[in-house]
Protein backbone atom coordinates (compact mmCIF):
# COMPACT_ATOMS: atom_id res chain seq x y z
CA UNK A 1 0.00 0.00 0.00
CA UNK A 2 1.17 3.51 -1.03
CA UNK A 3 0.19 6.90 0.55
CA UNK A 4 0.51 10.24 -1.63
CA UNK A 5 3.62 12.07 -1.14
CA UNK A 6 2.35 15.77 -1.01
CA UNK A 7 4.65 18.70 -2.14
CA UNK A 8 5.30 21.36 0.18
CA UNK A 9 2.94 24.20 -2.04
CA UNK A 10 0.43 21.22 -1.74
CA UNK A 11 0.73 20.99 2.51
CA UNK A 12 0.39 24.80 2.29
CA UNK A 13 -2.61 24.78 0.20
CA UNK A 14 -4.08 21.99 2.90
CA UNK A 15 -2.95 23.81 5.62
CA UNK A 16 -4.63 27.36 4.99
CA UNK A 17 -7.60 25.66 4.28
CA UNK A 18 -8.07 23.75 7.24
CA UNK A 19 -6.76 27.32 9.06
CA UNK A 20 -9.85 29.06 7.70
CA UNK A 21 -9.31 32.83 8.43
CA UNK A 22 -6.26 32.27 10.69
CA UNK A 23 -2.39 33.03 8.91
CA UNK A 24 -0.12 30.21 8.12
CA UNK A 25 2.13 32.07 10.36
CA UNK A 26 0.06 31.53 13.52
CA UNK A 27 1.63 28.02 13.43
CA UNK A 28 4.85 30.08 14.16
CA UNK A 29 6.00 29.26 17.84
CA UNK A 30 8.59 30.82 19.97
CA UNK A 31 10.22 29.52 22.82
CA UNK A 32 11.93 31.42 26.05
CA UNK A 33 15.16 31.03 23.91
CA UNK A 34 13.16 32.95 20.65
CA UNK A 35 13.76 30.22 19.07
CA UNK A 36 10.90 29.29 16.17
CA UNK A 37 9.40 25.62 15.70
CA UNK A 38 7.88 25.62 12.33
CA UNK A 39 4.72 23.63 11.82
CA UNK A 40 6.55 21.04 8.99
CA UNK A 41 10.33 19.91 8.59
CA UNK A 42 11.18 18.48 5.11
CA UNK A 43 14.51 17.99 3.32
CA UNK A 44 12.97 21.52 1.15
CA UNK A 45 13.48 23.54 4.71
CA UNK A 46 17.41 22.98 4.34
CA UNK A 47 17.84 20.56 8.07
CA UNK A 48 21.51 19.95 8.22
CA UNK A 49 22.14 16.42 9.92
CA UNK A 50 23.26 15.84 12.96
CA UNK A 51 24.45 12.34 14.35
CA UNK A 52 25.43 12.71 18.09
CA UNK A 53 25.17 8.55 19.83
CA UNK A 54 26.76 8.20 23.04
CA UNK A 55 30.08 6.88 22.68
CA UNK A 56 29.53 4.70 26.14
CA UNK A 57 28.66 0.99 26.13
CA UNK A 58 27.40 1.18 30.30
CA UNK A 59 28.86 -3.18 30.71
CA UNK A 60 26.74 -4.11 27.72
CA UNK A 61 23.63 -1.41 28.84
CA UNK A 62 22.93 1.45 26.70
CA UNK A 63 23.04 3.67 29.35
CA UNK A 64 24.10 3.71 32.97
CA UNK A 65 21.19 3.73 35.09
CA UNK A 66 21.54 5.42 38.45
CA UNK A 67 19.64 5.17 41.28
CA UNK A 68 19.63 7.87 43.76
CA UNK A 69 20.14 7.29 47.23
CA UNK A 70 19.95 9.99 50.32
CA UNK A 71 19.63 9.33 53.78
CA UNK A 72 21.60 9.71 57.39
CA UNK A 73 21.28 6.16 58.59
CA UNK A 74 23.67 4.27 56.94
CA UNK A 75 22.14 0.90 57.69
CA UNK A 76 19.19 2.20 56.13
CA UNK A 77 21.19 3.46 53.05
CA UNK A 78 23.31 0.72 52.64
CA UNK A 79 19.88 -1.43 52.80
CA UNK A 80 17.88 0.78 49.88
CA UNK A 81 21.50 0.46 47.43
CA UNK A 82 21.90 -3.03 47.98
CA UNK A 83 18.38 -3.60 46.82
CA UNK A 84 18.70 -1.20 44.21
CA UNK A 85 21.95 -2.94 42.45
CA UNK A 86 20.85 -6.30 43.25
CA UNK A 87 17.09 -5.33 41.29
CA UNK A 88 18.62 -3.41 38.65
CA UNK A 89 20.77 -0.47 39.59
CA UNK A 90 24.27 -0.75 37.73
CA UNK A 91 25.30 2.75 39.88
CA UNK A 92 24.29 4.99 43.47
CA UNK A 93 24.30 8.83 43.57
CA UNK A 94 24.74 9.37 47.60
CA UNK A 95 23.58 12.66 49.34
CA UNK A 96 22.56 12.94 53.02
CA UNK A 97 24.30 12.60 56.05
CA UNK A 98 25.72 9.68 55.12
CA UNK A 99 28.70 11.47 53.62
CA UNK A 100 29.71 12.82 57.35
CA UNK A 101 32.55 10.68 57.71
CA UNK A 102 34.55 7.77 56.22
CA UNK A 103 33.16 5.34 58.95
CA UNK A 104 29.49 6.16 58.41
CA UNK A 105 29.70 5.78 54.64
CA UNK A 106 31.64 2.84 54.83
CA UNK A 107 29.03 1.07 56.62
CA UNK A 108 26.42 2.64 53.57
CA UNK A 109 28.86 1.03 51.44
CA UNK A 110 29.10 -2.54 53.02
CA UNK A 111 28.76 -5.42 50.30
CA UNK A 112 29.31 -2.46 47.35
CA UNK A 113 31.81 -3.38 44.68
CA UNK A 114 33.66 -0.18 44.01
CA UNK A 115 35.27 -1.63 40.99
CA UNK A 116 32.23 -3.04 39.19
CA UNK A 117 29.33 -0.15 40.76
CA UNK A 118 30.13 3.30 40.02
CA UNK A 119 29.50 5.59 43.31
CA UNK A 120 28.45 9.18 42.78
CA UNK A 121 28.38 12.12 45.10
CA UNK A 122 25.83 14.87 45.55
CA UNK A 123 27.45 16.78 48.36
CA UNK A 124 27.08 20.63 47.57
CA UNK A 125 29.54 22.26 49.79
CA UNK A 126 31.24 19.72 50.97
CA UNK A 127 32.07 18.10 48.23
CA UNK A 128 35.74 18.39 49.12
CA UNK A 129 35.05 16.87 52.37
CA UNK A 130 32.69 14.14 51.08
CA UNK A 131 35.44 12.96 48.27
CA UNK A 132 37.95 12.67 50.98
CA UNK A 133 35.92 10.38 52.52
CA UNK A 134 34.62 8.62 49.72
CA UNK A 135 38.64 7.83 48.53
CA UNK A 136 39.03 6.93 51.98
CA UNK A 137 36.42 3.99 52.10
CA UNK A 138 37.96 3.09 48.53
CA UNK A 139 41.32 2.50 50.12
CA UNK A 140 43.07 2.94 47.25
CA UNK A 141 42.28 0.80 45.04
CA UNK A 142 42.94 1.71 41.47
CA UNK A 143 40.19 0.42 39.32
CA UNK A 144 37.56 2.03 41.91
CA UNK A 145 35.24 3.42 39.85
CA UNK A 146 34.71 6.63 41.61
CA UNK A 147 32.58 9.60 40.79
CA UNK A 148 33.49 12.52 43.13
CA UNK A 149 31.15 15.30 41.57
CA UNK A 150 32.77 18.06 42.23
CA UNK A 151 30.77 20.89 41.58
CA UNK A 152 31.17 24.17 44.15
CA UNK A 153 30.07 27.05 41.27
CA UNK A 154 26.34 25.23 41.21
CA UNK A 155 26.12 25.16 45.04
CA UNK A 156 27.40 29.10 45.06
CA UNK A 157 25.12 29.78 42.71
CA UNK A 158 22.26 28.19 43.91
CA UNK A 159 23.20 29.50 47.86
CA UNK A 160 24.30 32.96 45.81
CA UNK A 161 27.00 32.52 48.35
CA UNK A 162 29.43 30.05 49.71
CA UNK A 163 30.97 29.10 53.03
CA UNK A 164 34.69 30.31 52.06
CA UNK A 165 34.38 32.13 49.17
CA UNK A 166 33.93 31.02 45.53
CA UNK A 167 37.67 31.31 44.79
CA UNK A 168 38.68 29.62 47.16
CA UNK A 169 36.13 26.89 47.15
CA UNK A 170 37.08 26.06 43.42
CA UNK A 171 40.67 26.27 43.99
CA UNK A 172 39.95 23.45 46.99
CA UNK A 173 38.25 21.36 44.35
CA UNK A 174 40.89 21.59 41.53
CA UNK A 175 43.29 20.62 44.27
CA UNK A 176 41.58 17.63 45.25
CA UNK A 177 40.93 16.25 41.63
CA UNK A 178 44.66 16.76 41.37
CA UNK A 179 45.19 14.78 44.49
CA UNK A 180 42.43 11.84 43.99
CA UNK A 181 43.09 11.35 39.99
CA UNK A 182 46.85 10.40 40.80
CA UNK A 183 45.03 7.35 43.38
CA UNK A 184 41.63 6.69 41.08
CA UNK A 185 42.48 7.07 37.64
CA UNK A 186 38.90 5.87 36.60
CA UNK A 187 37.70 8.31 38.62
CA UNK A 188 35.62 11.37 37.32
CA UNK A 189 36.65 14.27 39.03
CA UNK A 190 34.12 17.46 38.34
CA UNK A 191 30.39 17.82 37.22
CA UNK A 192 29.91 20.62 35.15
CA UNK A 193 25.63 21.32 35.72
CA UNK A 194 23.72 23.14 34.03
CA UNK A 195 20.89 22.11 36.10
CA UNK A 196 21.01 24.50 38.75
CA UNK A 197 20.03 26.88 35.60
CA UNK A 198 16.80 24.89 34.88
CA UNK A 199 15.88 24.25 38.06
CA UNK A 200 16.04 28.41 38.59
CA UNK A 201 13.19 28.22 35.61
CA UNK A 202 16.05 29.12 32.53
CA UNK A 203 15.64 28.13 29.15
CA UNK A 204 17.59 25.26 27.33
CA UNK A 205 19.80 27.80 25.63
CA UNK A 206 21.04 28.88 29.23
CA UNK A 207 21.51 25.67 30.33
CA UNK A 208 23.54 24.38 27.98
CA UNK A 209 25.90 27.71 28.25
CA UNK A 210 26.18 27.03 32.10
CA UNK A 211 26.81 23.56 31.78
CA UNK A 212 29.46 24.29 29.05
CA UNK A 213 30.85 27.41 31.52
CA UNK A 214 31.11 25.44 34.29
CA UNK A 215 32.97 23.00 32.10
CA UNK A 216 35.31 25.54 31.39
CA UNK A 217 35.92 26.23 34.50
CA UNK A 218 36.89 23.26 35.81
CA UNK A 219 39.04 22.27 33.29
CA UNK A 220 41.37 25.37 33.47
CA UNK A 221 41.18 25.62 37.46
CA UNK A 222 42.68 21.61 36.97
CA UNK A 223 44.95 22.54 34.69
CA UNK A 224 46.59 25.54 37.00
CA UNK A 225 46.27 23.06 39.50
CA UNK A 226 48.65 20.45 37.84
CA UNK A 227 46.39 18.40 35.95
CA UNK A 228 46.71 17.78 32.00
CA UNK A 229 44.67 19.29 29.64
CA UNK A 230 43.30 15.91 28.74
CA UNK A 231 42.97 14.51 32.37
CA UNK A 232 41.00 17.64 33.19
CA UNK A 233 38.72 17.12 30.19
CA UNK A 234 38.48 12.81 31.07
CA UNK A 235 37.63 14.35 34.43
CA UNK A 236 34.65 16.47 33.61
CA UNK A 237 30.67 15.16 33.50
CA UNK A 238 28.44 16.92 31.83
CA UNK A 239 24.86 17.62 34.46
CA UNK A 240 21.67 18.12 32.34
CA UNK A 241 17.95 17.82 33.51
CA UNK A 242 15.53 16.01 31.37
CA UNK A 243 11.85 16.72 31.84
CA UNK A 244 8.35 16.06 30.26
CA UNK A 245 8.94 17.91 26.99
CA UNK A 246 10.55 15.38 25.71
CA UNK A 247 11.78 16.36 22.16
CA UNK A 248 13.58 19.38 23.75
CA UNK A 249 14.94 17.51 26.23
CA UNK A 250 16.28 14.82 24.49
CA UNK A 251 17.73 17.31 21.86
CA UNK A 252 19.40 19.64 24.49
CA UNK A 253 21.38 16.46 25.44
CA UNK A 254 22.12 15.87 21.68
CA UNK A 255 23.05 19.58 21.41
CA UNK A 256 25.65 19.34 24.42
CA UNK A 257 27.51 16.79 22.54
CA UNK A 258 28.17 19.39 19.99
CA UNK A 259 28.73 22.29 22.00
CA UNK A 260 31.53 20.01 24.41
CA UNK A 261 33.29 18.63 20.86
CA UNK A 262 33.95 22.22 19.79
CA UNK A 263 34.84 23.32 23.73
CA UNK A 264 37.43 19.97 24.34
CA UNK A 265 38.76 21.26 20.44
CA UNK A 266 39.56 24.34 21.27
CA UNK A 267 41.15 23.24 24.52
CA UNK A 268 43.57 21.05 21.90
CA UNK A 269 42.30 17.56 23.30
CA UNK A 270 38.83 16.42 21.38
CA UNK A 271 36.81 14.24 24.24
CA UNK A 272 33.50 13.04 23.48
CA UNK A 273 31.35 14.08 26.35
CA UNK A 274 29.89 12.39 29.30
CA UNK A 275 26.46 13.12 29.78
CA UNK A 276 24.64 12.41 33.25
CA UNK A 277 21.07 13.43 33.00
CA UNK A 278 18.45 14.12 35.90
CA UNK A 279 15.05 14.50 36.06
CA UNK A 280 13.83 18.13 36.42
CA UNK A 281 12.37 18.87 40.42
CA UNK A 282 10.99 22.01 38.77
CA UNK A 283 8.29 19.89 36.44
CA UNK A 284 6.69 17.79 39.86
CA UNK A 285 3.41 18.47 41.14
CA UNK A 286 2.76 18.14 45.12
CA UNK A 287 -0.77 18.31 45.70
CA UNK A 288 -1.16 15.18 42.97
CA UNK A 289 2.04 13.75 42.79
CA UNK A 290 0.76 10.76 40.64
CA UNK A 291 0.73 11.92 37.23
CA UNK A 292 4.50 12.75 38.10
CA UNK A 293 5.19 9.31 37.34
CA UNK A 294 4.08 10.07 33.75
CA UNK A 295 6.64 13.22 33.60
CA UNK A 296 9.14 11.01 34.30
CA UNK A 297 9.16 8.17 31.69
CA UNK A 298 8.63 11.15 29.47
CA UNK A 299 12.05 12.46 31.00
CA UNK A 300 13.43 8.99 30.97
CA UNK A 301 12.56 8.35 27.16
CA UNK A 302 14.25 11.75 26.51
CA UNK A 303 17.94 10.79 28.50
CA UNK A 304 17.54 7.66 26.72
CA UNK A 305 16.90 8.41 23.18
CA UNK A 306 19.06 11.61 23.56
CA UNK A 307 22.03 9.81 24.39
CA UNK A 308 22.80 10.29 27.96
CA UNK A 309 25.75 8.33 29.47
CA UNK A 310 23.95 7.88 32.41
CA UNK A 311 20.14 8.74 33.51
CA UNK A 312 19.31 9.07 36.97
CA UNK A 313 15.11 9.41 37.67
CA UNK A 314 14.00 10.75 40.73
CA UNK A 315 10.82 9.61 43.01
CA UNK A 316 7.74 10.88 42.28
CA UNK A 317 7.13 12.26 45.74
CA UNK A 318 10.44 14.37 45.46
CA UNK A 319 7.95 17.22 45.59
CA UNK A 320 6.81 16.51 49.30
CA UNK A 321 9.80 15.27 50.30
CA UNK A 322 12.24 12.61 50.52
CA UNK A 323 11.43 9.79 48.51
CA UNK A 324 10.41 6.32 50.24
CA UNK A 325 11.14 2.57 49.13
CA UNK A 326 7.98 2.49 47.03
CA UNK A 327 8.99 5.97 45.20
CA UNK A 328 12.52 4.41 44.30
CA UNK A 329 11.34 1.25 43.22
CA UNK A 330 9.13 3.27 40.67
CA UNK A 331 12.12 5.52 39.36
CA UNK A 332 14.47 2.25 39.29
CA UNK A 333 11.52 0.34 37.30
CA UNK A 334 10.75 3.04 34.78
CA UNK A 335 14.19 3.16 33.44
CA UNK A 336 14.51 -1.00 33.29
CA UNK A 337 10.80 -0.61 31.08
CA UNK A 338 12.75 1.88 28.91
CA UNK A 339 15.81 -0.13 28.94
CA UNK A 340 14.57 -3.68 28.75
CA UNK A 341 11.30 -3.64 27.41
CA UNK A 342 11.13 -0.61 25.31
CA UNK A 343 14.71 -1.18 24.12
CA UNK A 344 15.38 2.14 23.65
CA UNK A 345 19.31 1.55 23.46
CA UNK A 346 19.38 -0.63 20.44
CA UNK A 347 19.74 1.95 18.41
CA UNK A 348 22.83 4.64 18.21
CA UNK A 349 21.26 8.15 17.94
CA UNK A 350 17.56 7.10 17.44
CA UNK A 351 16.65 10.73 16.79
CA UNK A 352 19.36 11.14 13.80
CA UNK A 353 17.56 11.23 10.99
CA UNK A 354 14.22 13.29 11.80
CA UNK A 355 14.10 16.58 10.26
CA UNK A 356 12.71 18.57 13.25
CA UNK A 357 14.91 16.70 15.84
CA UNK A 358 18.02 17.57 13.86
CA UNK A 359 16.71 20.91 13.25
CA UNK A 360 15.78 21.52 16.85
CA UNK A 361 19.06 20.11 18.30
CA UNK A 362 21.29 22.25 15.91
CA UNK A 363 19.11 25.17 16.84
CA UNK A 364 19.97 24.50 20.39
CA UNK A 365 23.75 23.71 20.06
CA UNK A 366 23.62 26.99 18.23
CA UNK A 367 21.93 29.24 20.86
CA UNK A 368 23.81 27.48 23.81
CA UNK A 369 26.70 27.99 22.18
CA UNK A 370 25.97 31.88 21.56
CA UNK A 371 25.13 32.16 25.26
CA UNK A 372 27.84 30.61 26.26
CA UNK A 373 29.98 33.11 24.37
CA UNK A 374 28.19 35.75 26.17
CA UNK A 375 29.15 34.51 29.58
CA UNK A 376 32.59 33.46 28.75
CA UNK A 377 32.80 37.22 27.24
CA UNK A 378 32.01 38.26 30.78
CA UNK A 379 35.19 36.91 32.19
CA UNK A 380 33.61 33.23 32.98
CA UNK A 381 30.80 31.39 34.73
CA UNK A 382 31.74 32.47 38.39
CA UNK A 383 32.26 36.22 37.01
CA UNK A 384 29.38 36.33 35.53
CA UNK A 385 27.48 35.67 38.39
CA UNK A 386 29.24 37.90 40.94
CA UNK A 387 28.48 40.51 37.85
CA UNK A 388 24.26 39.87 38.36
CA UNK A 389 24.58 38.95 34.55
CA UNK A 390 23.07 35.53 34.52
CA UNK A 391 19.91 36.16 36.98
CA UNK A 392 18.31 38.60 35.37
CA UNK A 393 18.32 36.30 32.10
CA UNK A 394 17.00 33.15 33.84
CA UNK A 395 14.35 35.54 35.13
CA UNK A 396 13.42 36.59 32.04
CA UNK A 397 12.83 32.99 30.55
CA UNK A 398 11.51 31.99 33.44
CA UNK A 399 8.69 34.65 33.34
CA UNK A 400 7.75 33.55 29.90
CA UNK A 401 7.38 29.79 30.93
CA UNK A 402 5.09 31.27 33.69
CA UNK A 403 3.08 33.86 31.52
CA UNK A 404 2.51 30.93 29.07
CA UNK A 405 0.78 28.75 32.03
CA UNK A 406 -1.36 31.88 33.88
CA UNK A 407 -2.75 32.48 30.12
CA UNK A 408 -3.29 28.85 29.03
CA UNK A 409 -0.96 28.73 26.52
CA UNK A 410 1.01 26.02 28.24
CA UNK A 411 -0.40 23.28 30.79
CA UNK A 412 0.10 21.33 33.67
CA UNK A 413 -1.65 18.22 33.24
CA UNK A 414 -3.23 17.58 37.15
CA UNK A 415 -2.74 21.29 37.92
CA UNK A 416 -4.00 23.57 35.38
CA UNK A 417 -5.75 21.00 33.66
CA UNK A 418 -7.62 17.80 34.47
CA UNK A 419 -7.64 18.72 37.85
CA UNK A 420 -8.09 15.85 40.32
CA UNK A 421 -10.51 17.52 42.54
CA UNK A 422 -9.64 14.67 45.33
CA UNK A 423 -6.15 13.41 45.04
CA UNK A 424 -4.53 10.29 46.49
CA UNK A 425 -1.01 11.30 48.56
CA UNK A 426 1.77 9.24 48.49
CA UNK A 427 3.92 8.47 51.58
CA UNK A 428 7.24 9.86 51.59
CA UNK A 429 10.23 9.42 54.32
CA UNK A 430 10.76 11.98 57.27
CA UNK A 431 14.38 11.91 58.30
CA UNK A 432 16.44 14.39 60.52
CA UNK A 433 19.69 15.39 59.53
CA UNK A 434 22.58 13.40 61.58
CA UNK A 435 24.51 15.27 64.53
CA UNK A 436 27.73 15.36 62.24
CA UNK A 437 25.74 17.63 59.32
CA UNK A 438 23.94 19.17 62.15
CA UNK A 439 27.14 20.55 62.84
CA UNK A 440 28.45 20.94 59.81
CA UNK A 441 26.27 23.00 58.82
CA UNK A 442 25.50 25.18 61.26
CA UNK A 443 26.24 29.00 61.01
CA UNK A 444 28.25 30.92 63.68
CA UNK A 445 25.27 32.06 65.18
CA UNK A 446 24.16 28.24 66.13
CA UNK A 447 20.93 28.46 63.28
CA UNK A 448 20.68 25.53 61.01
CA UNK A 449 20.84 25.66 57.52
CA UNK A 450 19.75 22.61 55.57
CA UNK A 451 22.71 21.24 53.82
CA UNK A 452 21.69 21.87 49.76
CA UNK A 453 18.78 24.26 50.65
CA UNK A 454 18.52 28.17 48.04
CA UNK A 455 19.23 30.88 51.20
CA UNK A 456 21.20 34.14 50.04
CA UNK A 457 24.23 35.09 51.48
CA UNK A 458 24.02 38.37 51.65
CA UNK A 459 21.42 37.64 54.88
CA UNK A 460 22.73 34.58 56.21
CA UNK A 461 25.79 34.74 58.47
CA UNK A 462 28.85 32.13 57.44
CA UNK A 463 28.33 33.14 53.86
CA UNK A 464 31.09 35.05 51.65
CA UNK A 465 30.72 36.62 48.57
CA UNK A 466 27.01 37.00 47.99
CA UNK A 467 25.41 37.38 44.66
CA UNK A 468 21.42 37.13 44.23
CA UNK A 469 20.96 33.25 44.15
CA UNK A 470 19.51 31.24 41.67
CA UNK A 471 17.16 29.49 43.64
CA UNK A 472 15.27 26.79 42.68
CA UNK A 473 11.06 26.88 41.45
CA UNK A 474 8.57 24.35 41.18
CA UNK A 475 6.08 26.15 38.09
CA UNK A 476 2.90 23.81 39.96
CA UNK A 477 3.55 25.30 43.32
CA UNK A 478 2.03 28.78 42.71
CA UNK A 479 -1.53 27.17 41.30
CA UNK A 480 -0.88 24.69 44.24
CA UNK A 481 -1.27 27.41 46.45
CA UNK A 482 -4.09 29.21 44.83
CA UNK A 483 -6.10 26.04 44.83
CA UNK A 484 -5.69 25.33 48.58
């Protein structure tokens, strides 16, 4: 069976018909980067190709899926990442008080094969601290396959402050790469996130620049620090976010491929990128946290198909709070379906091929790359941000995401539409913080501060340097509110 192959005059012809008195142009949209998705892609529109796979084979998987773990018990920990490898896990991203000392995560880390299970840390300001310890409970092995995370310009700009002083914080972490790459040599050594940027409500565009800034970064703040130029490049991870929209998402993760190939060339050392993606916090509803299960196979598919190296989902309860058991299970489960069932990873760049996605991905490499010149133009990522030059931007493209939801434009299926009138909670865990984080984290004047939580520093004592923080939004909670 055949089906006509319509010309593009023909579509057109079609097309204004069906639009009755309405323009051909009001199919014209715009996007917080002012960007334009055209209604049809065709070979006629001039697409240029793009083919960016992943160039990591994760022990036979597609992709590395990683579970995340936080908690302060460590029996409890070490309990939910056991159970997590042993059902499907091939990695554990560890944040919580758990990371306190070398003795309390080595308990977490009882029956854990360093050298087969790749251990991630999400540690904020104490990253430093919290590789120490992780190197420490390695014991030196050499084929630990370590993931230290360092990341102290996300946590300053999230905090818009930090506990010593950006400078100084990054110099501590270019120090420590130095010091832990000589021991780990499988070891990854910074993240470079641009998530901070989406979480704050930015546009694609931006995060892609301050994923690509903070690569930047890191890389020459290794390099001063000792480092090669092509051990500070193995060393960096690329942090995206993945959310519902999932043909943006999974492009942005194509377009960072592009955008890192032309950074690690002009460094002098090509290095295909390493991509972890996370689910967005920002897309979650809390009142009906259900349909957030939904927004995250959408955000799965997306890592997937887009390439990522690794994809870590988060519970569907993140939005009330710490994720339980059950929530885990779900996130753990939804990437196996992709994985295993789906077999979205049989394929090397799935999306190569389709007019719009290659169009849409080479539109993004193209306006990340732009603001990412803009930044770098500024004197760099952390000057930039001291400089107010990045807020005000994020704010910008975050107002248009939330004009585009007050006026109807855009939706939030089980908040601004489809509304369940009596939603079913969830059960999520209720932990307190452990003595040693207690007092880590507590500010000279004896308050607490939650370790990871958006405070500015120019009103909260302990804090140096303070710039207006990029703090992160959940675009449900304000119709949350409204509704209650």
């Amino acid at each position: 069976m055949t089906f006509p192959n319509p010309t593009p005059l023909e579509w057109r012809e079609s097309a204004e018909k069906a639009l009755k008195d309405r323009p051909l142009e009001s199919l014209l949209h715009l996007d917080a980067d002012q960007l334009v998705t055209r209604p049809l892609y065709a070979d006629a529109t001039g697409v240029q190709a793009v083919f960016a796979p992943r160039p990591s084979d994760a022990e036979g998987r597609a992709w590395d899926l990683r579970t995340s773990v936080e908690g302060d018990d460590a029996e409890a920990v070490n309990a939910a990442i056991l159970t997590d490898l042993q059902e499907g896990a091939a990695s554990v991203l560890i944040s919580g008080g758990v990371l306190a000392d070398a003795a309390t995560l080595g308990r977490a880390l009882e029956g854990v094969a360093l050298e087969l299970a790749p251990v991630a840390l999400d540690a904020g300001f104490a990253g430093v601290e919290a590789a120490e310890t992780l190197a420490v409970v390695a014991k030196g092995s050499p084929r630990a396959m370590l993931r230290f995370h360092l990341d102290p310009i996300s946590a300053f700009a999230e905090a818009g402050g930090s506990p010593r002083g950006i400078d100084d914080d990054l110099g501590a972490a270019a120090e420590a790469a130095v010091r832990h790459s000589g021991v780990y040599p499988d070891a990854s050594l910074f993240l470079a996130s641009g998530r901070v940027a989406h979480e704050a409500g930015g546009s694609a565009a931006q995060e892609l620049a301050f994923a690509a800034c903070g690569g930047v970064a890191y890389v020459k703040a290794a390099v001063a620090a000792g480092l090669s130029v092509e051990a500070a490049l193995k060393g960096v991870v690329i942090g995206l976010s993945v959310d519902q929209e999932y043909f943006d998402a999974l492009a942005k993760v194509r377009a960072m491929r592009l955008i890192w190939a032309n950074l690690s060339r002009a460094f002098g050392a090509e290095t295909p990128a390493v991509i972890e993606a996370r689910s967005s916090r920002r897309m979650l509803s809390a009142r009906d946290p259900w349909p957030n299960l939904l927004r995250l196979t959408a955000a799965g598919f997306a890592g997937a198909v887009g390439g990522a190296d690794v994809v870590v989902l988060d519970g569907f309860t993140r939005a009330s709070g710490r994720p339980d058991a059950f929530a885990r299970r779900q996130a753990r489960n939804t990437q196996l379906v992709l994985m295993e069932e789906a077999n979205l990873g049989r394929v090397d760049d799935p999306a190569a091929g389709s007019w719009y996605l290659d169009a849409r991905t080479h539109d993004l490499a193209l306006a990340g790359w732009t603001e990412f010149q803009a930044v770098e133009a500024e004197g760099g990522l952390v000057e930039a941000l001291k400089g107010g030059v990045i807020q005000p931007r994020i704010a910008r493209a975050r107002q248009v995401r939330e004009a585009a939801l007050a006026n109807g434009a855009a939706q939030i299926i089980g908040v601004t539409k489809y509304v369940d009138p009596e939603p079913r909670q969830a059960p999520v865990e209720t932990a307190r913080p452990s003595r040693a984080i207690e007092e880590r984290t507590r500010s000279p004047e004896g308050h607490l501060e939650p370790l990871g939580s958006g405070f500015s520093a120019a009103r909260s004592p302990g804090r140096t340097g303070g710039v207006e923080p990029l703090a992160p939004i959940r675009f449900a909670a304000a119709f949350e509110e409204a509704g209650q």
